[in-house]
N, C-alpha and C. Protein backbone atom coordinates (compact mmCIF):
# COMPACT_ATOMS: atom_id res chain seq x y z
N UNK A 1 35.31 -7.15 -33.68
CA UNK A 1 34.91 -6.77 -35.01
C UNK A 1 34.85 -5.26 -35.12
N UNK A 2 34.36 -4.73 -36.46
CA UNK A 2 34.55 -3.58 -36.89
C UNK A 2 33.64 -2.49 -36.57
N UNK A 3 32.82 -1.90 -35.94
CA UNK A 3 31.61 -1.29 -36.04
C UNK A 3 31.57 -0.87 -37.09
N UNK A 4 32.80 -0.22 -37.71
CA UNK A 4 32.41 0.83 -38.93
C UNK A 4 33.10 -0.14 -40.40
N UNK A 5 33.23 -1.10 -40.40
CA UNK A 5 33.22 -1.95 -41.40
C UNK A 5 31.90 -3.20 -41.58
N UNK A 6 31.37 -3.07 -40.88
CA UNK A 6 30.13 -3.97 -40.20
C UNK A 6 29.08 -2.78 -40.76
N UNK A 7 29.10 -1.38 -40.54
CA UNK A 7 28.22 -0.92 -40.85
C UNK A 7 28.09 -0.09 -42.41
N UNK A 8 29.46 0.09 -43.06
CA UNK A 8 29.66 0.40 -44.14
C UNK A 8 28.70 -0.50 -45.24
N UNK A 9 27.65 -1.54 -45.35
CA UNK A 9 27.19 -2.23 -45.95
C UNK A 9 26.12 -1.51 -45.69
N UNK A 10 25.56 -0.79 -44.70
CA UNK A 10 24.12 -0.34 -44.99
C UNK A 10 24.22 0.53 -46.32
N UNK A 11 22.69 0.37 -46.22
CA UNK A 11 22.20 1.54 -47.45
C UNK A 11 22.19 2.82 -47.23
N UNK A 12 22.18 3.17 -45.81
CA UNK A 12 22.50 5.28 -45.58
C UNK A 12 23.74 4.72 -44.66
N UNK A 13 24.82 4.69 -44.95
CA UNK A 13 25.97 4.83 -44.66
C UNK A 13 26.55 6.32 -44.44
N UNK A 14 26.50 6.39 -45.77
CA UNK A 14 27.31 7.68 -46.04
C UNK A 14 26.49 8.78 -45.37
N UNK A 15 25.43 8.81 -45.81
CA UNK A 15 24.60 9.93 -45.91
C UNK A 15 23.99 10.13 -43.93
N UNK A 16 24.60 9.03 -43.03
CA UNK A 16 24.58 9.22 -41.71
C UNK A 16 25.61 9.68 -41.36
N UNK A 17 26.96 9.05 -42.39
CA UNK A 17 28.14 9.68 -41.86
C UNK A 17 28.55 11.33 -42.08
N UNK A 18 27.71 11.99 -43.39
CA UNK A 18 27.58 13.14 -44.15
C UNK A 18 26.88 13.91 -42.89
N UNK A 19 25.65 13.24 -42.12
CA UNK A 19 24.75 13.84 -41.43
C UNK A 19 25.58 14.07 -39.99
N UNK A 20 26.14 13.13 -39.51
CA UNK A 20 26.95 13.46 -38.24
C UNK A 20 28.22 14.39 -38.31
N UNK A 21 28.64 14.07 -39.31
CA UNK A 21 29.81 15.71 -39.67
C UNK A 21 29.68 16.47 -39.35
N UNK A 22 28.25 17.10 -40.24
CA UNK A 22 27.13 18.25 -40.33
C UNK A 22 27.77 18.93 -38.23
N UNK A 23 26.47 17.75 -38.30
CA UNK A 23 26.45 18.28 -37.27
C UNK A 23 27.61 18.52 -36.44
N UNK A 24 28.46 17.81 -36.32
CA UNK A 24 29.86 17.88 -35.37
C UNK A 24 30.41 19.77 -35.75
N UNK A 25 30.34 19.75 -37.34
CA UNK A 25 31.51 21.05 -37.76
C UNK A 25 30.03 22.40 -37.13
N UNK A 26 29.29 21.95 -36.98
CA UNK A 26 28.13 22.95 -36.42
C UNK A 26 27.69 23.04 -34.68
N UNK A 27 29.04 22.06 -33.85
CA UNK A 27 28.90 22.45 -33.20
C UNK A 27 27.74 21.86 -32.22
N UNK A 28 26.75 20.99 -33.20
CA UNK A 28 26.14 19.93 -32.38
C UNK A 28 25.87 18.78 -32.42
N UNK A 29 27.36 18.44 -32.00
CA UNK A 29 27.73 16.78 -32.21
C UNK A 29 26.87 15.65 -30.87
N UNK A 30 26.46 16.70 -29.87
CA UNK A 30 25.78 15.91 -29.00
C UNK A 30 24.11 15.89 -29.46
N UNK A 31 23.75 16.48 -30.54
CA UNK A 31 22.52 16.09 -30.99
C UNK A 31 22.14 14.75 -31.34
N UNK A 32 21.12 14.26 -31.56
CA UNK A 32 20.57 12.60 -31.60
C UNK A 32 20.98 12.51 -33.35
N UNK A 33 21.26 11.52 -33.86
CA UNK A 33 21.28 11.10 -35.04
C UNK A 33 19.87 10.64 -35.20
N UNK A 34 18.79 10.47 -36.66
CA UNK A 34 18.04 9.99 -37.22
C UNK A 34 17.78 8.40 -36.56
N UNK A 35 16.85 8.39 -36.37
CA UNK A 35 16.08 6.94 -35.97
C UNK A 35 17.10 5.57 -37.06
N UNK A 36 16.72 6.13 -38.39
CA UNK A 36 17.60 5.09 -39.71
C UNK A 36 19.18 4.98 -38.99
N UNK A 37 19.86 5.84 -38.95
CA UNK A 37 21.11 5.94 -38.90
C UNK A 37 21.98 4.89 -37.78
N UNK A 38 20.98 4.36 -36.85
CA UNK A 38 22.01 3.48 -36.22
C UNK A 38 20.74 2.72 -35.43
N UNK A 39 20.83 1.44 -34.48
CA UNK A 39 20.01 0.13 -34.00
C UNK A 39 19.56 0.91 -32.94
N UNK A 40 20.31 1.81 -32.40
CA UNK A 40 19.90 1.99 -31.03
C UNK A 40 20.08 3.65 -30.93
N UNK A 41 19.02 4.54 -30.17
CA UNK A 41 20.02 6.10 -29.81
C UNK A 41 21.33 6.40 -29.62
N UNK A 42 21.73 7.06 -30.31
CA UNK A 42 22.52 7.40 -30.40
C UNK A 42 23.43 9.31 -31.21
N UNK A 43 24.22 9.73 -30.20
CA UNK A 43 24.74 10.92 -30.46
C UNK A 43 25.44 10.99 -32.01
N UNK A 44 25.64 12.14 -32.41
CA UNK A 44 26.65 12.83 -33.42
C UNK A 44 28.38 11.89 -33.38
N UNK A 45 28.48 12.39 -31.87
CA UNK A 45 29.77 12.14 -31.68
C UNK A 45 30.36 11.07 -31.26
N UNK A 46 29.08 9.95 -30.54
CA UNK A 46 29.33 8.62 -30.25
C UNK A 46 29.50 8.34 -32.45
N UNK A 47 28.43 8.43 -32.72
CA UNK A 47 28.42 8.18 -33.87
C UNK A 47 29.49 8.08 -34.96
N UNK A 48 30.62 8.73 -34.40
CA UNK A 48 31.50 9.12 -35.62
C UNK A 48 32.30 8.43 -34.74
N UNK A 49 32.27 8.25 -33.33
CA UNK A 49 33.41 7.76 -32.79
C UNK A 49 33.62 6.02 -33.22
N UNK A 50 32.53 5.76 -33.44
CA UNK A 50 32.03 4.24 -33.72
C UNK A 50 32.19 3.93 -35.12
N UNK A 51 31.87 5.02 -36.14
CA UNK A 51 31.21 4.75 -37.51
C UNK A 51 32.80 5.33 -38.92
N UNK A 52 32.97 6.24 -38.29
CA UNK A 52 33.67 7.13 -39.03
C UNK A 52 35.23 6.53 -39.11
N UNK A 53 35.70 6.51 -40.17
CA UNK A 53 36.97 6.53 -40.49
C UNK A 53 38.28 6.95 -39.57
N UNK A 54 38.92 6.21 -38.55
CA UNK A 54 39.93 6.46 -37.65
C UNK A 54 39.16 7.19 -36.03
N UNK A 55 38.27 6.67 -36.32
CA UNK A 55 36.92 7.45 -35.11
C UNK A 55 37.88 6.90 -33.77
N UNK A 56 37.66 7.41 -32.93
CA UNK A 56 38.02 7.05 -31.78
C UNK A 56 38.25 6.10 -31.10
N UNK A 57 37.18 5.23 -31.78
CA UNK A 57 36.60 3.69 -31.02
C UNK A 57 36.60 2.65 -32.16
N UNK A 58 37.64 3.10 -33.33
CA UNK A 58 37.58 2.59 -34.15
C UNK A 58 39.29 1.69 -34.10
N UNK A 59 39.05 0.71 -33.23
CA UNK A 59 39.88 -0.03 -33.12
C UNK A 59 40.58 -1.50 -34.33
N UNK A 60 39.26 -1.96 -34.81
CA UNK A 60 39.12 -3.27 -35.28
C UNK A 60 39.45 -3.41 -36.39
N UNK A 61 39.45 -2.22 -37.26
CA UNK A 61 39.19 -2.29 -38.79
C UNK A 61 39.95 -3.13 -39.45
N UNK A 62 39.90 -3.39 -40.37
CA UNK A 62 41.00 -4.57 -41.40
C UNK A 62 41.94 -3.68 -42.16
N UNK A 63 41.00 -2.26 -42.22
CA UNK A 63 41.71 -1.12 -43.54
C UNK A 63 42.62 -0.37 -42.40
N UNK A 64 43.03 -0.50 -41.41
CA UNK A 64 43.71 0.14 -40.10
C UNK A 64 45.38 -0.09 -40.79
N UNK A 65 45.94 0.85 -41.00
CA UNK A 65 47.68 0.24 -40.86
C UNK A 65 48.19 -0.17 -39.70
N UNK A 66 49.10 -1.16 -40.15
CA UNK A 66 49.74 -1.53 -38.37
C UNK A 66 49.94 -0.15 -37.83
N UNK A 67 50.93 0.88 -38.39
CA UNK A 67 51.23 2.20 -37.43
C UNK A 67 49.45 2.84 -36.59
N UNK A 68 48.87 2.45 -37.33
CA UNK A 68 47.33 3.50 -36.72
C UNK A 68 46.90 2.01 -35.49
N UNK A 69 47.02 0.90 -35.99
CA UNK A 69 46.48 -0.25 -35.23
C UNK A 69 47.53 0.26 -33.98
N UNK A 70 48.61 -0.25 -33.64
CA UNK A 70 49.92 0.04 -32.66
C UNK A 70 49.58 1.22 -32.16
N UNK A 71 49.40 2.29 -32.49
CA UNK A 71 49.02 3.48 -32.02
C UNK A 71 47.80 3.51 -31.07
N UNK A 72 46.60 2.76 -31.62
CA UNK A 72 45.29 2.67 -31.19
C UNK A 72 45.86 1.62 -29.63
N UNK A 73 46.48 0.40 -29.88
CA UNK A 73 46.00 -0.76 -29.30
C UNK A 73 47.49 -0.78 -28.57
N UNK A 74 48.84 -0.72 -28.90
CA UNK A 74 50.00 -0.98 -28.18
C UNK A 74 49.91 -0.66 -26.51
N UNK A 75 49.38 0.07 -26.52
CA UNK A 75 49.28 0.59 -24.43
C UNK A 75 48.71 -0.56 -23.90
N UNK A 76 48.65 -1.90 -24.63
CA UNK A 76 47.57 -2.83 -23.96
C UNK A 76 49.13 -3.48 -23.43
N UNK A 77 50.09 -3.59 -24.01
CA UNK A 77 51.40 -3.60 -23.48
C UNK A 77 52.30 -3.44 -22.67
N UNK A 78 51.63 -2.41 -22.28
CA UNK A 78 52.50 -1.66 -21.05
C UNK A 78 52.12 -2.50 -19.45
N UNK A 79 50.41 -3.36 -19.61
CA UNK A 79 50.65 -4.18 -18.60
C UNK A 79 51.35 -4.71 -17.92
N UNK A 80 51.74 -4.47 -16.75
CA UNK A 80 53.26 -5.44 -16.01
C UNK A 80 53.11 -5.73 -14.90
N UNK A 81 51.67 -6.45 -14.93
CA UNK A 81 50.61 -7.38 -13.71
C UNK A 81 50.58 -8.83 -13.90
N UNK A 82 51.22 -9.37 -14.99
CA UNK A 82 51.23 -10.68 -15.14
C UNK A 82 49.85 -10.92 -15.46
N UNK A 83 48.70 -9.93 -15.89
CA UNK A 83 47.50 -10.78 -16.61
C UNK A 83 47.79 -10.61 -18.53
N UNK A 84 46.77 -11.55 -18.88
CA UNK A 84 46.51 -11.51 -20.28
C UNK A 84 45.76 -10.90 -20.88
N UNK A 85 45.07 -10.73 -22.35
CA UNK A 85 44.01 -10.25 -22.96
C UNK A 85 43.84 -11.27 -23.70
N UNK A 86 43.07 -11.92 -23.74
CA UNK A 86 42.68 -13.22 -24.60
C UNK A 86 41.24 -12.47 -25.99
N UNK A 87 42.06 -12.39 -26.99
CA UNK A 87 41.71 -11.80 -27.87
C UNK A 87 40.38 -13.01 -29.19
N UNK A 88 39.58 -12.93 -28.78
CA UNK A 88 38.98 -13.90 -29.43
C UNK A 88 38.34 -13.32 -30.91
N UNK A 89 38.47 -14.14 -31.78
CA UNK A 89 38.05 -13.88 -33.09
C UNK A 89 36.62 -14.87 -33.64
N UNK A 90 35.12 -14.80 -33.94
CA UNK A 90 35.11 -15.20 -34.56
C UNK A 90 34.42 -15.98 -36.13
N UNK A 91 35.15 -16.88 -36.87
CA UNK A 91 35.68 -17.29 -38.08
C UNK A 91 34.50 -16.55 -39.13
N UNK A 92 33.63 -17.12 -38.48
CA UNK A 92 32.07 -17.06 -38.76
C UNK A 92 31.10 -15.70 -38.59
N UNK A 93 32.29 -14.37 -38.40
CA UNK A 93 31.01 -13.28 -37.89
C UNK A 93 30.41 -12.81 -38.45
N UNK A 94 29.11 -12.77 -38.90
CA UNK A 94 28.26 -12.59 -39.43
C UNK A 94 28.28 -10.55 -39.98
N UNK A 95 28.85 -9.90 -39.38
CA UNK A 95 28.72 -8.86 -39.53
C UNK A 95 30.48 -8.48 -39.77
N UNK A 96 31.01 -9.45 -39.92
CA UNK A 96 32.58 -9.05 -40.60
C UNK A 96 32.87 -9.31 -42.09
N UNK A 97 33.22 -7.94 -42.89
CA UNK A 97 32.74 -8.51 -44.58
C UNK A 97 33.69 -9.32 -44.80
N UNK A 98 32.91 -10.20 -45.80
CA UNK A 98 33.60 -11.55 -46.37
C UNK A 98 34.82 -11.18 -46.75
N UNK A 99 35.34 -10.25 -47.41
CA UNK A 99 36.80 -9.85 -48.00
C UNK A 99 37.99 -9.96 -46.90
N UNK A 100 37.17 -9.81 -45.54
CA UNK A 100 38.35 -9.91 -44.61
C UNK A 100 38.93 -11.01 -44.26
N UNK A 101 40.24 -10.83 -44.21
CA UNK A 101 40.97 -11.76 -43.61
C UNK A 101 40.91 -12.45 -42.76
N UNK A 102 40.14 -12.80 -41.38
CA UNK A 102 40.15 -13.13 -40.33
C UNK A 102 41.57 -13.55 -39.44
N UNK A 103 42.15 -13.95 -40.03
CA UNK A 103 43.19 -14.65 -39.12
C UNK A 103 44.48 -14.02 -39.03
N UNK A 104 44.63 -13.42 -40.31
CA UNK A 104 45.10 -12.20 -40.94
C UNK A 104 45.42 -11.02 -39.91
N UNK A 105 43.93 -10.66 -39.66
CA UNK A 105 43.28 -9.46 -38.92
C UNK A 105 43.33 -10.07 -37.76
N UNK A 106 43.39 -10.97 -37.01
CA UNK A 106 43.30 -11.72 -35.48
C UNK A 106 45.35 -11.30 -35.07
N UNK A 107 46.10 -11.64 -36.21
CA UNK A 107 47.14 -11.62 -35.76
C UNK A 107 47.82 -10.12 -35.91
N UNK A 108 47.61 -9.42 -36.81
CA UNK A 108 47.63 -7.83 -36.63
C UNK A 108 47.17 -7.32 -35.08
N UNK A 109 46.27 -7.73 -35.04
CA UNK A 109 45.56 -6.73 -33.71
C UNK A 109 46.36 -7.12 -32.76
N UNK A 110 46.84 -8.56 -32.49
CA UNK A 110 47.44 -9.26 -31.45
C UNK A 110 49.27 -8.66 -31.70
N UNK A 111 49.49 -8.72 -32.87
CA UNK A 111 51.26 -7.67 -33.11
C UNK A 111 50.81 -6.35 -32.31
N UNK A 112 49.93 -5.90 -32.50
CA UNK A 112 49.68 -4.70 -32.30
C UNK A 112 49.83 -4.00 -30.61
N UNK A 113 48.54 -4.95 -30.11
CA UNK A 113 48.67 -4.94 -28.14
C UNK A 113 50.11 -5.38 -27.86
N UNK A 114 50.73 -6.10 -28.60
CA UNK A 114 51.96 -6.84 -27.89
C UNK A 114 53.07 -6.19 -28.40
N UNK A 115 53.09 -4.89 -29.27
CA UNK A 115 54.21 -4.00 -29.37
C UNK A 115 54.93 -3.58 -28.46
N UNK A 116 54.47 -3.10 -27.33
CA UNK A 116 55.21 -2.85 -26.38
C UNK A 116 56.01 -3.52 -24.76
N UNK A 117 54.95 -5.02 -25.46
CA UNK A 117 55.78 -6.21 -24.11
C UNK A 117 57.34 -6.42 -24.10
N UNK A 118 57.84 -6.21 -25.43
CA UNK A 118 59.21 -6.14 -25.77
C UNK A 118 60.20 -5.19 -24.94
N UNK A 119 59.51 -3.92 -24.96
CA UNK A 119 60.28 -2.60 -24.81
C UNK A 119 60.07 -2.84 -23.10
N UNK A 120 58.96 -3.23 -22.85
CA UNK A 120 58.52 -3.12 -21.22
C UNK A 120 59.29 -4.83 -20.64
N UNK A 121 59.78 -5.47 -21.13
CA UNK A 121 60.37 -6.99 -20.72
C UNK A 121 59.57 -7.78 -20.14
N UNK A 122 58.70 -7.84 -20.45
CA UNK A 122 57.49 -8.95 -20.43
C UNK A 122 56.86 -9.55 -21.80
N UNK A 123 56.32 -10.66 -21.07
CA UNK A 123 56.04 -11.43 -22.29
C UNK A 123 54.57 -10.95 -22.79
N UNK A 124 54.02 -11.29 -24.07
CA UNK A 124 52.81 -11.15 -24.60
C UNK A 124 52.08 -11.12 -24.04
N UNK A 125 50.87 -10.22 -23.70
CA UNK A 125 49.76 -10.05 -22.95
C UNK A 125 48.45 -10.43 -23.85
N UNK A 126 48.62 -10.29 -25.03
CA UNK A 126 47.46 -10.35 -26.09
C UNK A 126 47.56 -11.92 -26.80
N UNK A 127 46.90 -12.67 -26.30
CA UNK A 127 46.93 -14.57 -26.82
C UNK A 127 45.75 -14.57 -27.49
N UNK A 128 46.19 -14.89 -28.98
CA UNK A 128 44.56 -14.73 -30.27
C UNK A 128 44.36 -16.25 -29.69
N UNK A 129 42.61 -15.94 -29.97
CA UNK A 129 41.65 -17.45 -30.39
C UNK A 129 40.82 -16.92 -31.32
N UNK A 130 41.51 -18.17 -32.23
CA UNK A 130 39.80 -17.99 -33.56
C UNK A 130 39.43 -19.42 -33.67
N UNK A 131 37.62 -18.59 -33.10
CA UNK A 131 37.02 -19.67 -33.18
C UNK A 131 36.52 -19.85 -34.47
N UNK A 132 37.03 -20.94 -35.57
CA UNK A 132 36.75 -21.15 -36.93
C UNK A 132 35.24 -21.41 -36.82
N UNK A 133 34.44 -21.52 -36.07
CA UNK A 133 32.71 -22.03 -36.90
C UNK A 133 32.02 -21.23 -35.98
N UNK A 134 32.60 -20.29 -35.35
CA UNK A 134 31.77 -19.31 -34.48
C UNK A 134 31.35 -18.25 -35.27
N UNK A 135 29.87 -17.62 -34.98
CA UNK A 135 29.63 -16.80 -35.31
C UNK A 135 29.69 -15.48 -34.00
N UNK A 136 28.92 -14.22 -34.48
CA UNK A 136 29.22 -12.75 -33.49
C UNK A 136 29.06 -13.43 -32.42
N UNK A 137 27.75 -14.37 -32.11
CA UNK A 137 27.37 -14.37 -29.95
C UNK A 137 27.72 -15.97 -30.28
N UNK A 138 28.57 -16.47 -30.84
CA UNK A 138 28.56 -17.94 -30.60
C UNK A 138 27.67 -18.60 -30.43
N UNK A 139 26.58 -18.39 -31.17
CA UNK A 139 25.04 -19.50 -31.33
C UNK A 139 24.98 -20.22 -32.46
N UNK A 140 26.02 -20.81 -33.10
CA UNK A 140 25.50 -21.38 -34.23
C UNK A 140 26.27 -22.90 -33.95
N UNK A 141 27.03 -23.18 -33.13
CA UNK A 141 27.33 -24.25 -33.05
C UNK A 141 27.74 -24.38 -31.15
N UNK A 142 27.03 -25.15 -30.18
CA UNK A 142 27.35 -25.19 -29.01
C UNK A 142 29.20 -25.33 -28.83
N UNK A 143 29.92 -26.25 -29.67
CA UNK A 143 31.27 -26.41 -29.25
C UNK A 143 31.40 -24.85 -29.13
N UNK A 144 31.17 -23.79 -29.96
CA UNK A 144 32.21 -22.31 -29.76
C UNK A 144 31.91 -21.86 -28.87
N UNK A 145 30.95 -21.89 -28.06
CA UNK A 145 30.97 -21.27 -26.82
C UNK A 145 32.00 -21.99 -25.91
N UNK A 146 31.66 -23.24 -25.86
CA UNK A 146 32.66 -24.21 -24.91
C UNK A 146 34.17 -24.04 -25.23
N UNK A 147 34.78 -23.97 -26.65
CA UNK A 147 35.35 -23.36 -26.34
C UNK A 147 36.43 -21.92 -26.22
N UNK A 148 35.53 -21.43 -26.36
CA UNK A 148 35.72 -19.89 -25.89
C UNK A 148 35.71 -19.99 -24.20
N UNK A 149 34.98 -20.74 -23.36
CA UNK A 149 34.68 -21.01 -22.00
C UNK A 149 36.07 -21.59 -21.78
N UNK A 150 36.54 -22.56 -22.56
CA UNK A 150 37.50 -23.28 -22.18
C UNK A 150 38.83 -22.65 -21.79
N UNK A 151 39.23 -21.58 -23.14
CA UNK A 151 40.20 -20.95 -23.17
C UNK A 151 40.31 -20.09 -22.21
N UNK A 152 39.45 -19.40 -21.95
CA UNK A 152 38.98 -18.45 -20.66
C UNK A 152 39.55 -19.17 -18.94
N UNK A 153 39.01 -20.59 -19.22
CA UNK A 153 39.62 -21.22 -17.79
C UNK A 153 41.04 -21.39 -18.30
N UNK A 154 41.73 -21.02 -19.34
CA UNK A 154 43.09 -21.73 -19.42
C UNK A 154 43.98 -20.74 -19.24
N UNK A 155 43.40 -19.48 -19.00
CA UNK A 155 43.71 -18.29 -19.59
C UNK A 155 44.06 -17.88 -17.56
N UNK A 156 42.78 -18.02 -17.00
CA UNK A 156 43.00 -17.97 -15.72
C UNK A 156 43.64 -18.86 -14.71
N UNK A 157 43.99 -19.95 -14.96
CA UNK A 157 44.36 -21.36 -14.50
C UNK A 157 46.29 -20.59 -14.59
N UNK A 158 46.22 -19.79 -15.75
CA UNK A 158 47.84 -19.54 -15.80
C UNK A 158 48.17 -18.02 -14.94
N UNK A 159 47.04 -17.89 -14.30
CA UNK A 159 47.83 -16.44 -13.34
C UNK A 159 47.80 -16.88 -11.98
């Protein structure tokens, strides 16, 4: 999921993202952000890396173009160990806004890692699962954990 689409719904959004700028263009991006501004301590620069628009660690987004997604995520490609990335989605995440696509967005990210299995002559490293009734930690229905567990043994059973 998104950190910074997950967190764009708070009420000081902006005005954390206004506040970590601040500080970054001043030079003290390793200062603490405001208690409000995020769940846990946290820096300027973790902050923007997580929160901010094309941030560093801003892998997940839905608003990502394939070129910025491929850019971010394609090196997951270049693997040529014969393992996978079993990319799990899911259906149900509570902190992914309703407007998103899910499956949509499960198969983007998965084009994305697997841009470069082509060029490198190997097959797909990135295999989506969406779990349709799972929520963020898979507690709302015992099957999604099982199988998320499941896929995981199916995932290793093939190396």
């Amino acid at each position: 999921m998104s950190d910074r689409e997950g967190a764009m719904t708070e009420k000081n959004y902006e005005s954390a993202i206004k506040h970590a700028r601040e500080l970054k263009s001043q030079g003290k991006e390793n200062e603490m952000m405001p208690r409000n501004a995020f769940w846990a301590p946290i820096t300027a620069s973790r902050f923007l890396s997580l929160q901010d628009m094309g941030g560093e660690d801003d892998f997940f987004s839905s608003d990502l173009t394939d070129k910025e997604m491929q850019h971010k995520l394609s090196h997951i490609g270049d693997h040529k160990h014969g393992l996978t990335l079993l990319a799990a989605f899911s259906g149900k995440d509570e902190y992914v806004p309703s407007h998103v696509d899910k499956v949509q967005l499960l198969d983007r990210l998965c084009t994305a890692m697997n841009f470069n299995c082509e060029l490198n002559h190997i097959s797909n490293v990135a295999v989506p699962l969406m779990l349709e009734t799972g929520n963020h930690n898979l507690s709302n229905e015992e099957t999604d954990a099982e199988k998320f567990i499941e896929a995981i043994e199916n995932q290793i059973k093939l190396l």
